[in-house]
N, C-alpha and C. Protein backbone atom coordinates (compact mmCIF):
# COMPACT_ATOMS: atom_id res chain seq x y z
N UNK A 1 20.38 -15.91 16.45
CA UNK A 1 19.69 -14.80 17.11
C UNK A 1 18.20 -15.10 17.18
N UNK A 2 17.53 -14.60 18.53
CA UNK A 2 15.98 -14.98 18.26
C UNK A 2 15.30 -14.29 17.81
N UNK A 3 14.44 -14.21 17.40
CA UNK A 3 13.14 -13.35 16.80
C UNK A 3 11.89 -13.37 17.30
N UNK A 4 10.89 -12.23 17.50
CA UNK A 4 9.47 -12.07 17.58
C UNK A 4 8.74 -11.99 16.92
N UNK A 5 7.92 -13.58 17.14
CA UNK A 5 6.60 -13.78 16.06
C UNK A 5 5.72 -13.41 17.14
N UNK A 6 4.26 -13.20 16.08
CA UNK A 6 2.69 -13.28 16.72
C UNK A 6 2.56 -14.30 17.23
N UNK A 7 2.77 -14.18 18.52
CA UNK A 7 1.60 -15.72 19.80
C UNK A 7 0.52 -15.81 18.40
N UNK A 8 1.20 -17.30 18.20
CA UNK A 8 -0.14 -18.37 17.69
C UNK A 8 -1.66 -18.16 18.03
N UNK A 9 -1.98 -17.23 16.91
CA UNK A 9 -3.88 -17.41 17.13
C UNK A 9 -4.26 -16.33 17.65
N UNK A 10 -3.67 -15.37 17.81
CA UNK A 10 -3.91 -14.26 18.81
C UNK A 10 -4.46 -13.32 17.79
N UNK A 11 -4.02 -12.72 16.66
CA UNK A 11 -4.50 -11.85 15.95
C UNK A 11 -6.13 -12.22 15.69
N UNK A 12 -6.16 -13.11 15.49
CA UNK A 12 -7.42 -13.82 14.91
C UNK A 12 -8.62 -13.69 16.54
N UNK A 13 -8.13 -13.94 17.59
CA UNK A 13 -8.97 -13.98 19.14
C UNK A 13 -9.12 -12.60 19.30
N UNK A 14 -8.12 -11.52 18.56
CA UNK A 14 -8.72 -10.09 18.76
C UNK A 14 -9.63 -9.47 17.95
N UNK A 15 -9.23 -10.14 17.14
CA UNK A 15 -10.16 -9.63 15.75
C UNK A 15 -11.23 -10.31 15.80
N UNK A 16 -11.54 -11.16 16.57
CA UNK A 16 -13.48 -11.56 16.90
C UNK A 16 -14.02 -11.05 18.29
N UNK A 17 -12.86 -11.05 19.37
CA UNK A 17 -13.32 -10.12 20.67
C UNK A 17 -13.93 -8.63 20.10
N UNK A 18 -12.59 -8.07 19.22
CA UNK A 18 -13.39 -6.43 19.15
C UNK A 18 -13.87 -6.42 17.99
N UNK A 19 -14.77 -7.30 17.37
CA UNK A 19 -15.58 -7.10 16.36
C UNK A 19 -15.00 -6.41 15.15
N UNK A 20 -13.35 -6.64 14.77
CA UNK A 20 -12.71 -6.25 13.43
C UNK A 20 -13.27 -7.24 12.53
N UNK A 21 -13.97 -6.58 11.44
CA UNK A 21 -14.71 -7.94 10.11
C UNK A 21 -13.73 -8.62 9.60
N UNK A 22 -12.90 -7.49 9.17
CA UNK A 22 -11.34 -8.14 7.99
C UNK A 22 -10.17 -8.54 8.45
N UNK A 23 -9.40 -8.63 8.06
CA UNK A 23 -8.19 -8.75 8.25
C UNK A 23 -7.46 -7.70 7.67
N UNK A 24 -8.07 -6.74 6.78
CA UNK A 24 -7.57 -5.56 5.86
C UNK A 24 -7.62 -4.35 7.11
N UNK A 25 -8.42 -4.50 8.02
CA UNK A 25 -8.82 -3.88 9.48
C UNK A 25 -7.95 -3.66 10.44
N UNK A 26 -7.49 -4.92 10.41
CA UNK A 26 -6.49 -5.42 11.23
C UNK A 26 -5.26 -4.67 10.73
N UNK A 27 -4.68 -5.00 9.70
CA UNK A 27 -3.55 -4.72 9.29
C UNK A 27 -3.71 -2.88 9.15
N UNK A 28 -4.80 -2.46 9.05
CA UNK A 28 -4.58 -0.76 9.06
C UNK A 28 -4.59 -0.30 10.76
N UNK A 29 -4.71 -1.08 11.50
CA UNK A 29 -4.76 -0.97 12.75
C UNK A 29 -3.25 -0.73 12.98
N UNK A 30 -2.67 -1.80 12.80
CA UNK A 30 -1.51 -2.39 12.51
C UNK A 30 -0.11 -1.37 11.74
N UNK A 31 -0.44 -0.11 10.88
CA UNK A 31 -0.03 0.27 9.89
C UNK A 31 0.59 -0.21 8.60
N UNK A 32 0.45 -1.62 8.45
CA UNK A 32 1.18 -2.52 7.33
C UNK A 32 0.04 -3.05 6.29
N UNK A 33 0.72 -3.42 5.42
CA UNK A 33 -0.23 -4.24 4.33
C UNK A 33 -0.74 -5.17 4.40
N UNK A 34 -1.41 -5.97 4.06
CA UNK A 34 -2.76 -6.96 4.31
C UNK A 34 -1.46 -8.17 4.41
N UNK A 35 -0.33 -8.05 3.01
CA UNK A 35 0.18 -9.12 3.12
C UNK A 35 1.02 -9.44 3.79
N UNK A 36 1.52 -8.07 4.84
CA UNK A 36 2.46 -8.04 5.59
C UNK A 36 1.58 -8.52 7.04
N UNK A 37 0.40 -8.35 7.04
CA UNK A 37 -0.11 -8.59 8.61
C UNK A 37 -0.25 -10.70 7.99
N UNK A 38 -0.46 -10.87 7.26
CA UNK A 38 -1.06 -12.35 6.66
C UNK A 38 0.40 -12.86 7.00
N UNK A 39 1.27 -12.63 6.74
CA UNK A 39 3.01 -13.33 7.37
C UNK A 39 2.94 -12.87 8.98
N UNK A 40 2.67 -11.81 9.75
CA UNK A 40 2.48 -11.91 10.76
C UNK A 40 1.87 -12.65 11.38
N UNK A 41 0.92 -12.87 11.17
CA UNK A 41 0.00 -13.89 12.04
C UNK A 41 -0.08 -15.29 11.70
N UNK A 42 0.98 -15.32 10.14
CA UNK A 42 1.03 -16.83 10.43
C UNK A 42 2.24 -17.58 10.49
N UNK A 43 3.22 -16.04 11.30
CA UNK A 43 4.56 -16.46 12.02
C UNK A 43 5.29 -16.69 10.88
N UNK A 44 5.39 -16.07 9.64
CA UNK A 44 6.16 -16.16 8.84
C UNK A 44 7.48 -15.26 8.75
N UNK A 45 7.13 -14.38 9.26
CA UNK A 45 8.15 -13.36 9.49
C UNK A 45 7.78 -12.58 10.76
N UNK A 46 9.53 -12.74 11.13
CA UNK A 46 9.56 -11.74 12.66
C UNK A 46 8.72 -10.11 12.65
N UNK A 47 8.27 -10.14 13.15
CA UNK A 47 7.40 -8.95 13.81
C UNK A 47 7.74 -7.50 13.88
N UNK A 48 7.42 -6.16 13.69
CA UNK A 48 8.01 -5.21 13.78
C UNK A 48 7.64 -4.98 15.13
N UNK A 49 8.63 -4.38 15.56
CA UNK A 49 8.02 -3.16 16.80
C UNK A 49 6.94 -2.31 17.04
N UNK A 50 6.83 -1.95 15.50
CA UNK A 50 5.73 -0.86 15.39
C UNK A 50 4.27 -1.18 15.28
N UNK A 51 4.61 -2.61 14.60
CA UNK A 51 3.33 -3.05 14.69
C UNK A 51 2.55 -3.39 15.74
N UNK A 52 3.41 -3.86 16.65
CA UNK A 52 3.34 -4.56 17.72
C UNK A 52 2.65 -3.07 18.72
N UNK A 53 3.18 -2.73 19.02
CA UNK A 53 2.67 -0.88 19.91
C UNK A 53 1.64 -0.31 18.75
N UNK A 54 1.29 0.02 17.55
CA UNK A 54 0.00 0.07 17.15
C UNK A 54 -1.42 -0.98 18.03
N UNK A 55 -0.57 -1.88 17.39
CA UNK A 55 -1.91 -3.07 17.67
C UNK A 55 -2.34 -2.72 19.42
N UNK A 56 -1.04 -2.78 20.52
CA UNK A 56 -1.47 -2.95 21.95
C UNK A 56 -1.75 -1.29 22.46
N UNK A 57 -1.54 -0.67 21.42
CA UNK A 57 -2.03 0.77 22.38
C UNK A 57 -3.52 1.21 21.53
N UNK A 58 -3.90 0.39 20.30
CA UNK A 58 -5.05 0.76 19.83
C UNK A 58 -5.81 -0.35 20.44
N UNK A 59 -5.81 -1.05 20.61
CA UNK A 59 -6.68 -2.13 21.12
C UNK A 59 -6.59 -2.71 22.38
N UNK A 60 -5.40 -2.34 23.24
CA UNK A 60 -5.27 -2.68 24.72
C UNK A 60 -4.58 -3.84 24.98
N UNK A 61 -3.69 -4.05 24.08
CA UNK A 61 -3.05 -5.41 24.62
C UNK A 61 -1.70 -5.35 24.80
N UNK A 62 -0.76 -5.67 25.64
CA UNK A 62 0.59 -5.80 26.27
C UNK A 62 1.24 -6.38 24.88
N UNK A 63 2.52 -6.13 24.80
CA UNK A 63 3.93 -6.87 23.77
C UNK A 63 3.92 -8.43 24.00
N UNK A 64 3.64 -8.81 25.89
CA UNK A 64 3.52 -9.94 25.72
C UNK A 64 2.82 -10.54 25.50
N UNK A 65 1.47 -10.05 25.52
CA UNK A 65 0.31 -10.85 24.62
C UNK A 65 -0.14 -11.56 23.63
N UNK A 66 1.42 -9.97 22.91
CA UNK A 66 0.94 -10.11 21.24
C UNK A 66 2.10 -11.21 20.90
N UNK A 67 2.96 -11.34 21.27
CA UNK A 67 4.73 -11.34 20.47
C UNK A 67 5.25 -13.42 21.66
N UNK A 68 6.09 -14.05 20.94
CA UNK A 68 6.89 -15.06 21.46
C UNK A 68 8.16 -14.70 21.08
N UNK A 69 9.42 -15.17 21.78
CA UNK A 69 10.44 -15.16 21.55
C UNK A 69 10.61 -16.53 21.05
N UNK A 70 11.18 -16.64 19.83
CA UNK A 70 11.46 -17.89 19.08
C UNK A 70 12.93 -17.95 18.63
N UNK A 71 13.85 -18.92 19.58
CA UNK A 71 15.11 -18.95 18.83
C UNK A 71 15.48 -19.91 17.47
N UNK A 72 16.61 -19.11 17.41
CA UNK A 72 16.53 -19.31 15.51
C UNK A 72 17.12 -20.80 16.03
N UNK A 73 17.31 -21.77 14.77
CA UNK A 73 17.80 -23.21 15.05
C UNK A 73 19.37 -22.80 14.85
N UNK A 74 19.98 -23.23 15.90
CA UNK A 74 21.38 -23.43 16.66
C UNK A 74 21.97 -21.97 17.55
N UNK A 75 20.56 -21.76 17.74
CA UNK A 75 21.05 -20.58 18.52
C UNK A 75 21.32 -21.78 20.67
N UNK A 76 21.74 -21.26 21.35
CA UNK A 76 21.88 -22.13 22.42
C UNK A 76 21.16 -21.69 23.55
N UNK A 77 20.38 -22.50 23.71
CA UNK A 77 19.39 -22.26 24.90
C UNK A 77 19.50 -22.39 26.46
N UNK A 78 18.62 -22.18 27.31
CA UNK A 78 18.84 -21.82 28.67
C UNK A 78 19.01 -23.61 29.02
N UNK A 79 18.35 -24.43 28.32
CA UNK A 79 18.14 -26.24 28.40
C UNK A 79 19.81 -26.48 28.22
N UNK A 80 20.32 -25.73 26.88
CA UNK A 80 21.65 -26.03 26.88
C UNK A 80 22.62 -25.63 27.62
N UNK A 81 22.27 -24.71 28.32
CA UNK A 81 23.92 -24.20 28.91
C UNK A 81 23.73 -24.98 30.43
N UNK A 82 22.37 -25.52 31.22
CA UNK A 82 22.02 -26.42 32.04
C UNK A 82 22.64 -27.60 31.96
N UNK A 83 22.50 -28.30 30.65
CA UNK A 83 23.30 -29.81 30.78
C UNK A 83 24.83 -29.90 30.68
């Protein structure tokens, strides 16, 4: 099954565009814990929903901005069902 991580680098490009200092900022933006946004953004764990619609309706950014679809290993891809 696939999962939604944070687009690589993105938390970090918002958090210097809108002048957030912390990352403790971020994550109350966010509604989660410092250590729960710190696995978010460094794609350690799939993504909530909620976080995801905090972050883009407080700060203006789309799901697809924030989020990648990453399939899990042996899930079968659009490459595979092609060959």
């Amino acid at each position: 099954m696939a999962r939604l991580i944070v687009r690589p680098g993105i938390l970090d490009r918002i958090k210097d565009v809108k002048g957030i200092q912390t990352d403790d900022g971020m994550a109350a933006l966010g509604g989660v814990s410092l250590s729960t946004y710190r696995r978010y953004r460094e794609g350690e764990s799939p993504v909530s929903p909620d976080f995801i619609a905090r972050i883009g309706i407080s700060l203006g950014y789309s799901a697809g901005e924030l989020v990648v679809i990453v399939p899990d290993k042996g899930d079968i891809t659009e490459t595979d069902r092609v060959a």
